[in-house]
PDB file of N, CA and C in Angstrom:
ATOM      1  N   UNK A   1       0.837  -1.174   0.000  1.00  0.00           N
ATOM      2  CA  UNK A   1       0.000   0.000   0.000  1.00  0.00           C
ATOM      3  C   UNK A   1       0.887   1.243   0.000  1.00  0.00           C
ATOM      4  N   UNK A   2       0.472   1.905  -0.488  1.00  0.00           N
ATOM      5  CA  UNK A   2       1.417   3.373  -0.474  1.00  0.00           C
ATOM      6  C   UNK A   2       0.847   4.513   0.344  1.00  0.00           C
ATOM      7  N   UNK A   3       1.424   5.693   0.358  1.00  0.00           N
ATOM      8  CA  UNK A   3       0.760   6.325   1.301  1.00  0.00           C
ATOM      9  C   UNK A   3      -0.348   6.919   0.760  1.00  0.00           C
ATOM     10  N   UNK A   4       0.039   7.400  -0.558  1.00  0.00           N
ATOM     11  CA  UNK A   4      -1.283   8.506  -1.144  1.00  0.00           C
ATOM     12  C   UNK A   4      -2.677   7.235  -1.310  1.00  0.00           C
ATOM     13  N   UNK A   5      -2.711   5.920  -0.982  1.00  0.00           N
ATOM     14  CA  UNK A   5      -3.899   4.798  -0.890  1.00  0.00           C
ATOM     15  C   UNK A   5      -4.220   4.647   0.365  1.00  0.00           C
ATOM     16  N   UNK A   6      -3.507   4.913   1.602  1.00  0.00           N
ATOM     17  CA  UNK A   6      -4.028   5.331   3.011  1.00  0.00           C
ATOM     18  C   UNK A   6      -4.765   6.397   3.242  1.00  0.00           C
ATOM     19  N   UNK A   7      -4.331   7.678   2.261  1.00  0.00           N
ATOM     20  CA  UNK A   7      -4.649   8.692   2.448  1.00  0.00           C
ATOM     21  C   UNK A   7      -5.992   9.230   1.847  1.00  0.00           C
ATOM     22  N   UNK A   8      -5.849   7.959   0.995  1.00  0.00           N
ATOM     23  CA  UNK A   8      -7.545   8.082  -0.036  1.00  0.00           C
ATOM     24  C   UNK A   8      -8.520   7.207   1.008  1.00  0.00           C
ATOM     25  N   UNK A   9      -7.655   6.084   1.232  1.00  0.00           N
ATOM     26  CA  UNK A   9      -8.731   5.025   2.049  1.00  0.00           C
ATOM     27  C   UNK A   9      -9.152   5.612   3.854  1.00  0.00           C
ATOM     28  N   UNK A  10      -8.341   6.055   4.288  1.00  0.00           N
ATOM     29  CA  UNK A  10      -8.836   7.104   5.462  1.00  0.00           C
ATOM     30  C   UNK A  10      -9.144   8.352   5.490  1.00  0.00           C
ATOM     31  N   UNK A  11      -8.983   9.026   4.083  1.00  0.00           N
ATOM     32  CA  UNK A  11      -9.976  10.410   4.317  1.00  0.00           C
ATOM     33  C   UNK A  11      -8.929  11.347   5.447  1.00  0.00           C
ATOM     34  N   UNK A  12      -7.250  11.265   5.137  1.00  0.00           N
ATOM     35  CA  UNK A  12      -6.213  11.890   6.086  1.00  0.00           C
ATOM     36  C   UNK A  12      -6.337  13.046   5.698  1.00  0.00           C
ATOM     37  N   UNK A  13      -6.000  14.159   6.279  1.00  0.00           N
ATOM     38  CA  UNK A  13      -5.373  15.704   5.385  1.00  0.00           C
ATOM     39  C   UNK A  13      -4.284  15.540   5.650  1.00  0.00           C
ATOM     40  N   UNK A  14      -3.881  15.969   4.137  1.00  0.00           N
ATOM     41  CA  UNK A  14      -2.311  16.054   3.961  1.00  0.00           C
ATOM     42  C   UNK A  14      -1.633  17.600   4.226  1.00  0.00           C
ATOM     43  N   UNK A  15      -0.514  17.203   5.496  1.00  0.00           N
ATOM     44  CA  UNK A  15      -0.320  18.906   5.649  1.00  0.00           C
ATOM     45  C   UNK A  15       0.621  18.986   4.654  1.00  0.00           C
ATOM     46  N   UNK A  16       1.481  18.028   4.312  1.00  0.00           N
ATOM     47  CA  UNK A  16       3.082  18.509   3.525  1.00  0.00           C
ATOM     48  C   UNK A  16       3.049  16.916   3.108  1.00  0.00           C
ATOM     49  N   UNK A  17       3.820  17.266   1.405  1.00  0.00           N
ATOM     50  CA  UNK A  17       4.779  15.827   1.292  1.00  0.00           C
ATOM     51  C   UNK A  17       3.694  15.163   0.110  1.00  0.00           C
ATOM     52  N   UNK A  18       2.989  16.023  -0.580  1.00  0.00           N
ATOM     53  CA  UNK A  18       2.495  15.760  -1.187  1.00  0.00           C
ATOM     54  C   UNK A  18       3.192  14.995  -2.691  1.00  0.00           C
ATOM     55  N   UNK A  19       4.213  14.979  -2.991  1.00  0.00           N
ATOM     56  CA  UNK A  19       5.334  15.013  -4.116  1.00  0.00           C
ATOM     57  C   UNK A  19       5.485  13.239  -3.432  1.00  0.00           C
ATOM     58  N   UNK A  20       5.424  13.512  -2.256  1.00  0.00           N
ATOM     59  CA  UNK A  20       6.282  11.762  -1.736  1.00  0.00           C
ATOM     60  C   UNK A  20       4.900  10.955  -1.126  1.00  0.00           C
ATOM     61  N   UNK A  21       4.312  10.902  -1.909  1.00  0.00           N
ATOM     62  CA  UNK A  21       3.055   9.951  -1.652  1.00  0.00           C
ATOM     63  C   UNK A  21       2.857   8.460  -2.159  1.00  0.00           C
ATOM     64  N   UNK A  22       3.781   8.648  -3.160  1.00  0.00           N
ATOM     65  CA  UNK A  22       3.986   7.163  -3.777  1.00  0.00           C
ATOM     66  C   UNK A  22       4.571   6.002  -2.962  1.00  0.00           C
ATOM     67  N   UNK A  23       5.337   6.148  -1.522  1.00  0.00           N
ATOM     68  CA  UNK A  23       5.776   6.360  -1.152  1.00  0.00           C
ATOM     69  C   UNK A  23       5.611   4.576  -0.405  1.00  0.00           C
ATOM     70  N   UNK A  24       5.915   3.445  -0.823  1.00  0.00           N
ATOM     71  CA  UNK A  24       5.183   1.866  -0.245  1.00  0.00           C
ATOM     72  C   UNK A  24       5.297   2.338   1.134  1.00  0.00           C
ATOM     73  N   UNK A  25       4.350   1.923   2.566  1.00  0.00           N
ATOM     74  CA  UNK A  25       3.910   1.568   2.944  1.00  0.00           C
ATOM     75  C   UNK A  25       4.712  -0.076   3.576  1.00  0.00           C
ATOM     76  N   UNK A  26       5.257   0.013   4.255  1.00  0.00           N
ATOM     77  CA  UNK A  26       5.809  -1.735   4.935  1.00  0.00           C
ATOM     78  C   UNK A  26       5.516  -1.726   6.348  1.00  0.00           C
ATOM     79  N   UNK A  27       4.735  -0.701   7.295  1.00  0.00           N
ATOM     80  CA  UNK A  27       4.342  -1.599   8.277  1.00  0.00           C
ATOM     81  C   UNK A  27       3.967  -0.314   9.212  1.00  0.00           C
ATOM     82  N   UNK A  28       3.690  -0.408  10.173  1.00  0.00           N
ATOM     83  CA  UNK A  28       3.320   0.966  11.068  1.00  0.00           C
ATOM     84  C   UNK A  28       3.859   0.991  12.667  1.00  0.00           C
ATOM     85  N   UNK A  29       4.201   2.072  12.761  1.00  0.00           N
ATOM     86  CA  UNK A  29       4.505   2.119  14.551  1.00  0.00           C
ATOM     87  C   UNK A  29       3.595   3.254  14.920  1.00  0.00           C
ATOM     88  N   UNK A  30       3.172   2.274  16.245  1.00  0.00           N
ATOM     89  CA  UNK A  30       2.813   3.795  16.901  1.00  0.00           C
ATOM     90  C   UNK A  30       3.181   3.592  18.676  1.00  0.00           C
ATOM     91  N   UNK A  31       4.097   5.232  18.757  1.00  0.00           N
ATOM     92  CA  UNK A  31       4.027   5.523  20.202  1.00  0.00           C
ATOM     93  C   UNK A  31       4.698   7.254  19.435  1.00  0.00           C
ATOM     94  N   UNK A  32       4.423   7.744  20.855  1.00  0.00           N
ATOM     95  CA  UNK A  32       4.858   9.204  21.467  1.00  0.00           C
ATOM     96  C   UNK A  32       6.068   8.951  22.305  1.00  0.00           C
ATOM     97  N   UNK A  33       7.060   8.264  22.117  1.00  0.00           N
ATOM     98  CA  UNK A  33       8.360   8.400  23.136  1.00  0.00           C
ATOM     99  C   UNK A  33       9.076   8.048  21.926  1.00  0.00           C
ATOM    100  N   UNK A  34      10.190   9.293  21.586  1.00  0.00           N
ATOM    101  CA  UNK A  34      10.803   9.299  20.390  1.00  0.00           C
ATOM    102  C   UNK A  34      12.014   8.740  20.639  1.00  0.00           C
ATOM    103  N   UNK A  35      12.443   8.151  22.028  1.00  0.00           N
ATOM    104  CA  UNK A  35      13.914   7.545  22.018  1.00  0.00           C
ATOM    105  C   UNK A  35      12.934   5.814  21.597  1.00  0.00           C
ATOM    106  N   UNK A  36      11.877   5.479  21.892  1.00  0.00           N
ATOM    107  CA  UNK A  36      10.919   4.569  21.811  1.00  0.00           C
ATOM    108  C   UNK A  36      11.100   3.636  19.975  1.00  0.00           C
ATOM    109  N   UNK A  37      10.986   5.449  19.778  1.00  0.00           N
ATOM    110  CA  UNK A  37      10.544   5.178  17.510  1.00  0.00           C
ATOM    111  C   UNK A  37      11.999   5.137  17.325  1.00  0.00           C
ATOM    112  N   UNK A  38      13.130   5.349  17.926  1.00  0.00           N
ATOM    113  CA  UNK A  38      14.547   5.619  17.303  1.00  0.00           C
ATOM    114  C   UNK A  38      14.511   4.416  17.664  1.00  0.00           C
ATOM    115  N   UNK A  39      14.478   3.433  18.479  1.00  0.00           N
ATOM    116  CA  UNK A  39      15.101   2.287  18.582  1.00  0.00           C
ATOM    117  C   UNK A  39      14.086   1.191  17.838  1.00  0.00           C
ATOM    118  N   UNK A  40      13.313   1.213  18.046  1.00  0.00           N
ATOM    119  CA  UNK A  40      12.645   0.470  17.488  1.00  0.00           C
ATOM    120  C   UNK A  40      11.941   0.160  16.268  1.00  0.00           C
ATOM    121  N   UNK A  41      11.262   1.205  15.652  1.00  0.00           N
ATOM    122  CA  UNK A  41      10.497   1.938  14.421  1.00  0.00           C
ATOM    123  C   UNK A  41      11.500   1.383  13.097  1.00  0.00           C
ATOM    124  N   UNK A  42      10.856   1.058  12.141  1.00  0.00           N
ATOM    125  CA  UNK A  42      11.721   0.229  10.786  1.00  0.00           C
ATOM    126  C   UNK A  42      11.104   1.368   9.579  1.00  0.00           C
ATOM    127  N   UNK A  43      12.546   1.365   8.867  1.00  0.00           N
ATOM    128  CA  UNK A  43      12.276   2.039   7.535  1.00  0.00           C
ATOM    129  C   UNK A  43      11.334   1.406   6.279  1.00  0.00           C
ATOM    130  N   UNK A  44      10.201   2.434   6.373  1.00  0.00           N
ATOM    131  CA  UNK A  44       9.256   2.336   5.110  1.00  0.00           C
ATOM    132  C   UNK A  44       7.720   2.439   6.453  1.00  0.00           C
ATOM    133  N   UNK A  45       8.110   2.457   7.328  1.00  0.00           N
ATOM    134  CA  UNK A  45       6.609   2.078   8.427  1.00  0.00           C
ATOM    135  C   UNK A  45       6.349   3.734   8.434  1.00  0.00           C
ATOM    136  N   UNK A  46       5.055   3.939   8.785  1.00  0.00           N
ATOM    137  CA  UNK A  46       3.891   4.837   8.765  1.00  0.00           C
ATOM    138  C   UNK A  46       4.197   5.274  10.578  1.00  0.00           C
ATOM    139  N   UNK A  47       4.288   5.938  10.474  1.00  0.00           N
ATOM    140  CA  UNK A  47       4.707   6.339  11.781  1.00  0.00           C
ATOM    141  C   UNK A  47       3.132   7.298  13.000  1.00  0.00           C
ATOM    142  N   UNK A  48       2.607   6.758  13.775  1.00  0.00           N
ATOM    143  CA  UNK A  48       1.452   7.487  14.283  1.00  0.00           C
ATOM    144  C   UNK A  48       1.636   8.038  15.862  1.00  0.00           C
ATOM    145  N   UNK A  49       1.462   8.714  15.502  1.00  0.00           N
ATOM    146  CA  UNK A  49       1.677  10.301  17.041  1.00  0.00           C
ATOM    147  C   UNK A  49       0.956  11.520  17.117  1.00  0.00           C
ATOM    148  N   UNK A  50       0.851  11.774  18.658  1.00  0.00           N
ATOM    149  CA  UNK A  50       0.205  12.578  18.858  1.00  0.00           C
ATOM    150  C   UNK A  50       1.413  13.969  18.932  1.00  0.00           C
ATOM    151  N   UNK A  51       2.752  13.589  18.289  1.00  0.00           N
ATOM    152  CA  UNK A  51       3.916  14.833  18.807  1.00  0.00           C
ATOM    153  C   UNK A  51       3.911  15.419  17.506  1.00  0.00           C
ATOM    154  N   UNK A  52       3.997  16.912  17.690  1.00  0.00           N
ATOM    155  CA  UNK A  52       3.978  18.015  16.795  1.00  0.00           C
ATOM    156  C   UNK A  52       4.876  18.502  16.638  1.00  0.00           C
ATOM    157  N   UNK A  53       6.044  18.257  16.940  1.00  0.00           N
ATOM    158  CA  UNK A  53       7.286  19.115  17.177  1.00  0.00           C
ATOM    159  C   UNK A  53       8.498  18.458  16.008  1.00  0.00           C
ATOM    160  N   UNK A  54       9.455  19.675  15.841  1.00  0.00           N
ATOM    161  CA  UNK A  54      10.500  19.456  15.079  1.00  0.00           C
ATOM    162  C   UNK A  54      11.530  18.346  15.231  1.00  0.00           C
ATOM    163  N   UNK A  55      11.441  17.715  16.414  1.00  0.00           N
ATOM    164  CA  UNK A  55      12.500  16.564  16.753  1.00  0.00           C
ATOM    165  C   UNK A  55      12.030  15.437  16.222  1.00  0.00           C
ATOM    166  N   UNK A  56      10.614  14.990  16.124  1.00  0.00           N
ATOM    167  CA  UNK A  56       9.816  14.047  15.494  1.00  0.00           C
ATOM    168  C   UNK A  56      10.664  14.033  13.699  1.00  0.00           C
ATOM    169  N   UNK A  57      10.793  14.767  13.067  1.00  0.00           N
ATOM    170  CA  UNK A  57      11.233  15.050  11.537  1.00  0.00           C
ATOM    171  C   UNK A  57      12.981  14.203  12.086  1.00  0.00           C
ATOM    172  N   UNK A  58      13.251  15.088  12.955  1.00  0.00           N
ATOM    173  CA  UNK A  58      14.846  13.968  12.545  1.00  0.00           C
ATOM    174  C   UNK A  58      14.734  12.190  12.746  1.00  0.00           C
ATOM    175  N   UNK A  59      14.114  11.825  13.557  1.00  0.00           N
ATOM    176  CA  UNK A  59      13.862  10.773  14.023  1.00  0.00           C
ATOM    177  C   UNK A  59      12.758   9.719  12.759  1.00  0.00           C
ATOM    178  N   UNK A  60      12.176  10.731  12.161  1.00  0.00           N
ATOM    179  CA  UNK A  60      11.298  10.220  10.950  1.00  0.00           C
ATOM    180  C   UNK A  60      12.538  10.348   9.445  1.00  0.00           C
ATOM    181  N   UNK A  61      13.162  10.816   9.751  1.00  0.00           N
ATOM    182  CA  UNK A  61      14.094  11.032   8.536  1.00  0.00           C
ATOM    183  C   UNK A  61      15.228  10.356   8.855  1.00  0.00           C
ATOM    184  N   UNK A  62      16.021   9.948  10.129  1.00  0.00           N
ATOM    185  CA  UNK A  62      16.934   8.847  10.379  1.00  0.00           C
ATOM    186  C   UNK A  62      16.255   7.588  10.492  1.00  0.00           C
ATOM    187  N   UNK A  63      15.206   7.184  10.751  1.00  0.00           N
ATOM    188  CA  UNK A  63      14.939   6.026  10.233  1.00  0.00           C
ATOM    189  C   UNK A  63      14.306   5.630   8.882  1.00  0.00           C
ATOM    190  N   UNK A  64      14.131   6.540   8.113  1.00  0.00           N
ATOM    191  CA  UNK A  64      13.496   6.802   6.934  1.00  0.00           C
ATOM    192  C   UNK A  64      11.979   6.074   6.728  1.00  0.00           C
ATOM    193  N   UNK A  65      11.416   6.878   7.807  1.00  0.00           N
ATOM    194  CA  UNK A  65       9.880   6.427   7.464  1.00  0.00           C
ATOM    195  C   UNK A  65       8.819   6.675   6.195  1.00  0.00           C
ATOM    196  N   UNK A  66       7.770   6.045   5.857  1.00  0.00           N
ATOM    197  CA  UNK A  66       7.477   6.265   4.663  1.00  0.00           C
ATOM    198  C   UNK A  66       6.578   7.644   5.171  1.00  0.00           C
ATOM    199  N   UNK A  67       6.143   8.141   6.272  1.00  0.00           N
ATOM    200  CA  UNK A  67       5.135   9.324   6.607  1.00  0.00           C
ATOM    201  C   UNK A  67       4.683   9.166   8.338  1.00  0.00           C
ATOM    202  N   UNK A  68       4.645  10.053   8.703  1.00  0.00           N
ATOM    203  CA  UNK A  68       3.959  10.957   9.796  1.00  0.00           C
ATOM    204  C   UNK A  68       2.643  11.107  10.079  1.00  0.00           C
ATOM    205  N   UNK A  69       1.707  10.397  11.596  1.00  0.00           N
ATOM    206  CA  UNK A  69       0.155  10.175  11.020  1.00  0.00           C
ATOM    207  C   UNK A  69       0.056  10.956  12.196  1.00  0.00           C
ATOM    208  N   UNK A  70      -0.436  12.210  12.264  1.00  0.00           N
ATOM    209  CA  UNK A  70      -0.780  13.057  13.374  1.00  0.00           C
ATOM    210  C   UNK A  70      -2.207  12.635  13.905  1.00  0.00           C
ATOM    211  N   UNK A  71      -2.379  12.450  15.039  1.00  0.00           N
ATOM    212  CA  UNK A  71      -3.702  11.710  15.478  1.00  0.00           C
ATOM    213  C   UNK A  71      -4.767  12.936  16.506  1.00  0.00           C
ATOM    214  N   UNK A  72      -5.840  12.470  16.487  1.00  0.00           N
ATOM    215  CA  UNK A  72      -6.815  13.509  17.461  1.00  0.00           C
ATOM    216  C   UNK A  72      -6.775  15.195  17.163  1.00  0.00           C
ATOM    217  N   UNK A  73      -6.339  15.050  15.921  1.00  0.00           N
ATOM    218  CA  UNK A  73      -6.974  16.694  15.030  1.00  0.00           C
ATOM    219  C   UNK A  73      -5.621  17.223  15.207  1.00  0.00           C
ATOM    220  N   UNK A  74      -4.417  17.177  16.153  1.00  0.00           N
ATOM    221  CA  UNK A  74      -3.321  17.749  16.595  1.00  0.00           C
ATOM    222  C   UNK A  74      -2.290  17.989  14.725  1.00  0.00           C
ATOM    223  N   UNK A  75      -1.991  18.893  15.213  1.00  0.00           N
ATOM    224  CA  UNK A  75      -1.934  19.837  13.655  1.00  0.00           C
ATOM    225  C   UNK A  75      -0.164  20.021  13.625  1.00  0.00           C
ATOM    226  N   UNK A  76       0.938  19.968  12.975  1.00  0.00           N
ATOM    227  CA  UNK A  76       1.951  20.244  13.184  1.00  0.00           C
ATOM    228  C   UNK A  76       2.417  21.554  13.219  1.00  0.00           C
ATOM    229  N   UNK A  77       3.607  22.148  13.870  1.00  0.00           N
ATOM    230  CA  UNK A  77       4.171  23.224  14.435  1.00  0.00           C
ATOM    231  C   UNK A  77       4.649  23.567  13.096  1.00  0.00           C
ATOM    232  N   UNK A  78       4.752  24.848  13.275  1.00  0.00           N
ATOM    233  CA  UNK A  78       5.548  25.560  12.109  1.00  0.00           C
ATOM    234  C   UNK A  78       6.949  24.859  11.984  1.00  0.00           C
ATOM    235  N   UNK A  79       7.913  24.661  12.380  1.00  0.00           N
ATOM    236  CA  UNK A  79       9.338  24.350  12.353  1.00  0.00           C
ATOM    237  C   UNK A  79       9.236  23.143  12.506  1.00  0.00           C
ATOM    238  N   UNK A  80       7.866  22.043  12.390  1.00  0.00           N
ATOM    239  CA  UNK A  80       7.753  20.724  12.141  1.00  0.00           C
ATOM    240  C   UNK A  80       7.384  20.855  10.364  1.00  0.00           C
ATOM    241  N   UNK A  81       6.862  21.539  10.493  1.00  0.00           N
ATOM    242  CA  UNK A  81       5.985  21.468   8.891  1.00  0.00           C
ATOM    243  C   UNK A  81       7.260  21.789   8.009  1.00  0.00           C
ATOM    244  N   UNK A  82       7.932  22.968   8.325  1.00  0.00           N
ATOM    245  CA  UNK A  82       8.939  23.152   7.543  1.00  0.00           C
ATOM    246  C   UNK A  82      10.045  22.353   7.512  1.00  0.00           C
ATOM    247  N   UNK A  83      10.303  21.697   8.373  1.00  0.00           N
ATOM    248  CA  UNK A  83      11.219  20.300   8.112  1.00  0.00           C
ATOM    249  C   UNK A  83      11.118  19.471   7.432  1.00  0.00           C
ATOM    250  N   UNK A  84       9.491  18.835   7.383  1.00  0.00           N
ATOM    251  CA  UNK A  84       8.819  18.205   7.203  1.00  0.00           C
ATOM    252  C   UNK A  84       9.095  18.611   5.404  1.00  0.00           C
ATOM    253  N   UNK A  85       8.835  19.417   5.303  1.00  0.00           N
ATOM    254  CA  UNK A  85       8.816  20.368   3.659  1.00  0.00           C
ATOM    255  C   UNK A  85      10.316  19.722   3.208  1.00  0.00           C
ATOM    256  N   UNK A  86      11.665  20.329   3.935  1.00  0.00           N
ATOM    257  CA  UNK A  86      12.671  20.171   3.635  1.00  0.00           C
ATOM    258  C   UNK A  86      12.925  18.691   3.769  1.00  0.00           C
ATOM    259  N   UNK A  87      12.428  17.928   3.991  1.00  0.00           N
ATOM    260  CA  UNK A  87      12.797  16.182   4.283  1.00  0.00           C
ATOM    261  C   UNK A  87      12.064  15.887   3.234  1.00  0.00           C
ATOM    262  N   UNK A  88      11.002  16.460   2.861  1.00  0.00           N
ATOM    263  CA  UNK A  88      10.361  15.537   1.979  1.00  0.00           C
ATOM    264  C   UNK A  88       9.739  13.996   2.486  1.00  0.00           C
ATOM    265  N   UNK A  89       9.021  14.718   3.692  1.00  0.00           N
ATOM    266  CA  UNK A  89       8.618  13.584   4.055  1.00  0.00           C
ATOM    267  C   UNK A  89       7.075  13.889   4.820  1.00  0.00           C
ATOM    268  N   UNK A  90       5.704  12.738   4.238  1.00  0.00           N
ATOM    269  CA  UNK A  90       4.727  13.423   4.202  1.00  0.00           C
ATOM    270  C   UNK A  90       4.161  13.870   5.296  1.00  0.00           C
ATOM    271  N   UNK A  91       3.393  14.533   5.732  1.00  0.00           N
ATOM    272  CA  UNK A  91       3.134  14.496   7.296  1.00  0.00           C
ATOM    273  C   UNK A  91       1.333  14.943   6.883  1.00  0.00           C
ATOM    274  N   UNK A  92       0.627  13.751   7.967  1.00  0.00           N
ATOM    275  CA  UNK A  92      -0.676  13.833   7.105  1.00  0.00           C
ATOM    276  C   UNK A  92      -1.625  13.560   8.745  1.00  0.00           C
ATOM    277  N   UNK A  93      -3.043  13.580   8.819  1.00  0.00           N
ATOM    278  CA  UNK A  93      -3.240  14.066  10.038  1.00  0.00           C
ATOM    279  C   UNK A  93      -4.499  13.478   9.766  1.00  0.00           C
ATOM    280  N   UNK A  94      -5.247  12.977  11.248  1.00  0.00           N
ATOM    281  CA  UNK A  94      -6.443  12.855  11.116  1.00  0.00           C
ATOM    282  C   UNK A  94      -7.367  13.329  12.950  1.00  0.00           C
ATOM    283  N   UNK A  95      -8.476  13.472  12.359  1.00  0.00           N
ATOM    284  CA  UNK A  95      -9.256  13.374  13.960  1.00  0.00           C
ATOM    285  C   UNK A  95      -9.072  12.304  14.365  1.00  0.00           C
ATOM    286  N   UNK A  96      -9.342  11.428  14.350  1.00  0.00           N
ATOM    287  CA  UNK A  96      -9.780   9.969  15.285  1.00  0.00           C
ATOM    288  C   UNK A  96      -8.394   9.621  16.328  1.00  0.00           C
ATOM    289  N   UNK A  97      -8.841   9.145  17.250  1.00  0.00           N
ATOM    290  CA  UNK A  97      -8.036   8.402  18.638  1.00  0.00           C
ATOM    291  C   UNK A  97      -6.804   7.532  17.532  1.00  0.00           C
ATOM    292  N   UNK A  98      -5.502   7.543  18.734  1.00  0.00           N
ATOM    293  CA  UNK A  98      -4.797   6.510  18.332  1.00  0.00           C
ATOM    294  C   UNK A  98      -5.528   5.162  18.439  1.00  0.00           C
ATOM    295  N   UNK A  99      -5.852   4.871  18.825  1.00  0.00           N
ATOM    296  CA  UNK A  99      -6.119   3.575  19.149  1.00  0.00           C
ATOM    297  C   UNK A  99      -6.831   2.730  17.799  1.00  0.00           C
ATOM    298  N   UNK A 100      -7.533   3.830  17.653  1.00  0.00           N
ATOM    299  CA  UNK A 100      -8.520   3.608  16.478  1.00  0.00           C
ATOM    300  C   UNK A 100      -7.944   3.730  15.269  1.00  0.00           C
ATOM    301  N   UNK A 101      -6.684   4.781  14.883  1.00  0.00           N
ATOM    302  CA  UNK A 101      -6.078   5.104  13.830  1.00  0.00           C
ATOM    303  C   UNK A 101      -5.278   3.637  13.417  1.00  0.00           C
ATOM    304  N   UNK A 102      -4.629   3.391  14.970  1.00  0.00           N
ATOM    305  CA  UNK A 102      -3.598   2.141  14.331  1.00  0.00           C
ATOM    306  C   UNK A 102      -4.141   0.770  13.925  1.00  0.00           C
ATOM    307  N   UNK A 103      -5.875   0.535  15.028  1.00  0.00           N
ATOM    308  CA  UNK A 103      -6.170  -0.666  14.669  1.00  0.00           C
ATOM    309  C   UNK A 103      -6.503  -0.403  12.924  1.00  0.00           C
ATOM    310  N   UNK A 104      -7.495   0.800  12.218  1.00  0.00           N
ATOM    311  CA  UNK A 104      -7.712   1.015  10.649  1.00  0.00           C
ATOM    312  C   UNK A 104      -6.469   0.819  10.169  1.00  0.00           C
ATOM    313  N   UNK A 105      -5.154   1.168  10.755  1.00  0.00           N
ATOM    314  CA  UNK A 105      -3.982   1.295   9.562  1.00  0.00           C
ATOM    315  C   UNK A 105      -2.806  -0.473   9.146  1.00  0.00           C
ATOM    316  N   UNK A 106      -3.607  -0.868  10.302  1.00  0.00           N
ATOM    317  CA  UNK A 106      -2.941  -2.615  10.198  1.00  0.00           C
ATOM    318  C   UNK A 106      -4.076  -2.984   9.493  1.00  0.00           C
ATOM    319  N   UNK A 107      -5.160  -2.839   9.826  1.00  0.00           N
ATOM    320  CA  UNK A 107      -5.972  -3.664   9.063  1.00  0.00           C
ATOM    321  C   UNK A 107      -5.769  -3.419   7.357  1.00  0.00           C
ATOM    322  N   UNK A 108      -5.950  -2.021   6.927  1.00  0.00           N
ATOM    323  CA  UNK A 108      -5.061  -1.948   5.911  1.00  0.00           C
ATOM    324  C   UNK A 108      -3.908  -1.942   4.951  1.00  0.00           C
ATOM    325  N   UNK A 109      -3.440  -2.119   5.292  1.00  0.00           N
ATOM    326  CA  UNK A 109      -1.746  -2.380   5.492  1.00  0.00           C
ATOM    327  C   UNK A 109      -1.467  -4.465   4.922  1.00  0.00           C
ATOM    328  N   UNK A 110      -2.647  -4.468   5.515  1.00  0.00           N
ATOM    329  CA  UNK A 110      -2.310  -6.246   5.766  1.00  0.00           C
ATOM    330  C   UNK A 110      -3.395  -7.051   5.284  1.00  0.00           C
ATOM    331  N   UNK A 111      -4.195  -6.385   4.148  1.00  0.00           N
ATOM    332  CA  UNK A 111      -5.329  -6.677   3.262  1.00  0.00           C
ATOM    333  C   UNK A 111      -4.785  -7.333   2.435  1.00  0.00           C
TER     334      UNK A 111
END
C-alpha cells in the first residue's frame, strides 16, 4: 500500500509531502516516546503520534519512514511542517483516537 492509498482510504489531510506519496507503505509504529521510535520503528513504516514538534522530523528522517500520522486533530508546528517540507517527508493528520487510527492502519496495510 502506499501512502497517497491510506490517504484516499482514510480520508487523512495532507499537511506537507504531497510530491512523496507514492511512497510503499511496509508496516506501522505507533508511540509518542521518540527515544521509543529511534530504537525500534523500521524504515518504510507509517509512523502514528500525537507529537507536533521538530525533533519528530529527525527521528522520521533517520529512520526513513514512509510518513507521519498526526492523530486527534493535533496539527503540526511551524518548524515541524517546515522540516517536514525540507525532508520531503509526508506528514498527514487525522481526527480519530490513536487507538482507532492504528487498529484502521494494520488492518489496511495487511489486506
Amino acid at each position: 500500500m502506499t501512502v497517497k492509498e491510506l490517504v484516499e482510504k482514510m480520508n487523512l489531510t495532507v499537511f506537507c509531502g504531497q510530491d512523496n506519496l507514492d511512497r510503499e507503505i511496509k508496516g506501522g509504529y505507533t508511540s509518542d516516546l521518540l527515544s521509543d521510535v529511534m530504537g525500534f520503528a523500521r524504515e518504510g513504516q507509517v509512523w502514528i503520534t500525537l507529537q507536533t514538534h521538530k525533533n519528530v522530523l529527525a527521528i522520521a528522517s533517520l529512520k526513513e519512514l514512509a510518513a507521519i500520522l498526526l492523530v486527534k486533530g493535533n496539527k503540526p508546528e511551524e518548524d515541524m511542517l517546515e522540516q517536514a517540507i525540507d525532508e520531503g517527508i509526508p506528514v498527514l493528520g487525522t481526527d480519530a483516537q490513536t487507538f482507532e487510527t492504528t487498529g484502521t492502519v494494520y488492518q489496511l496495510i495487511n489486506q
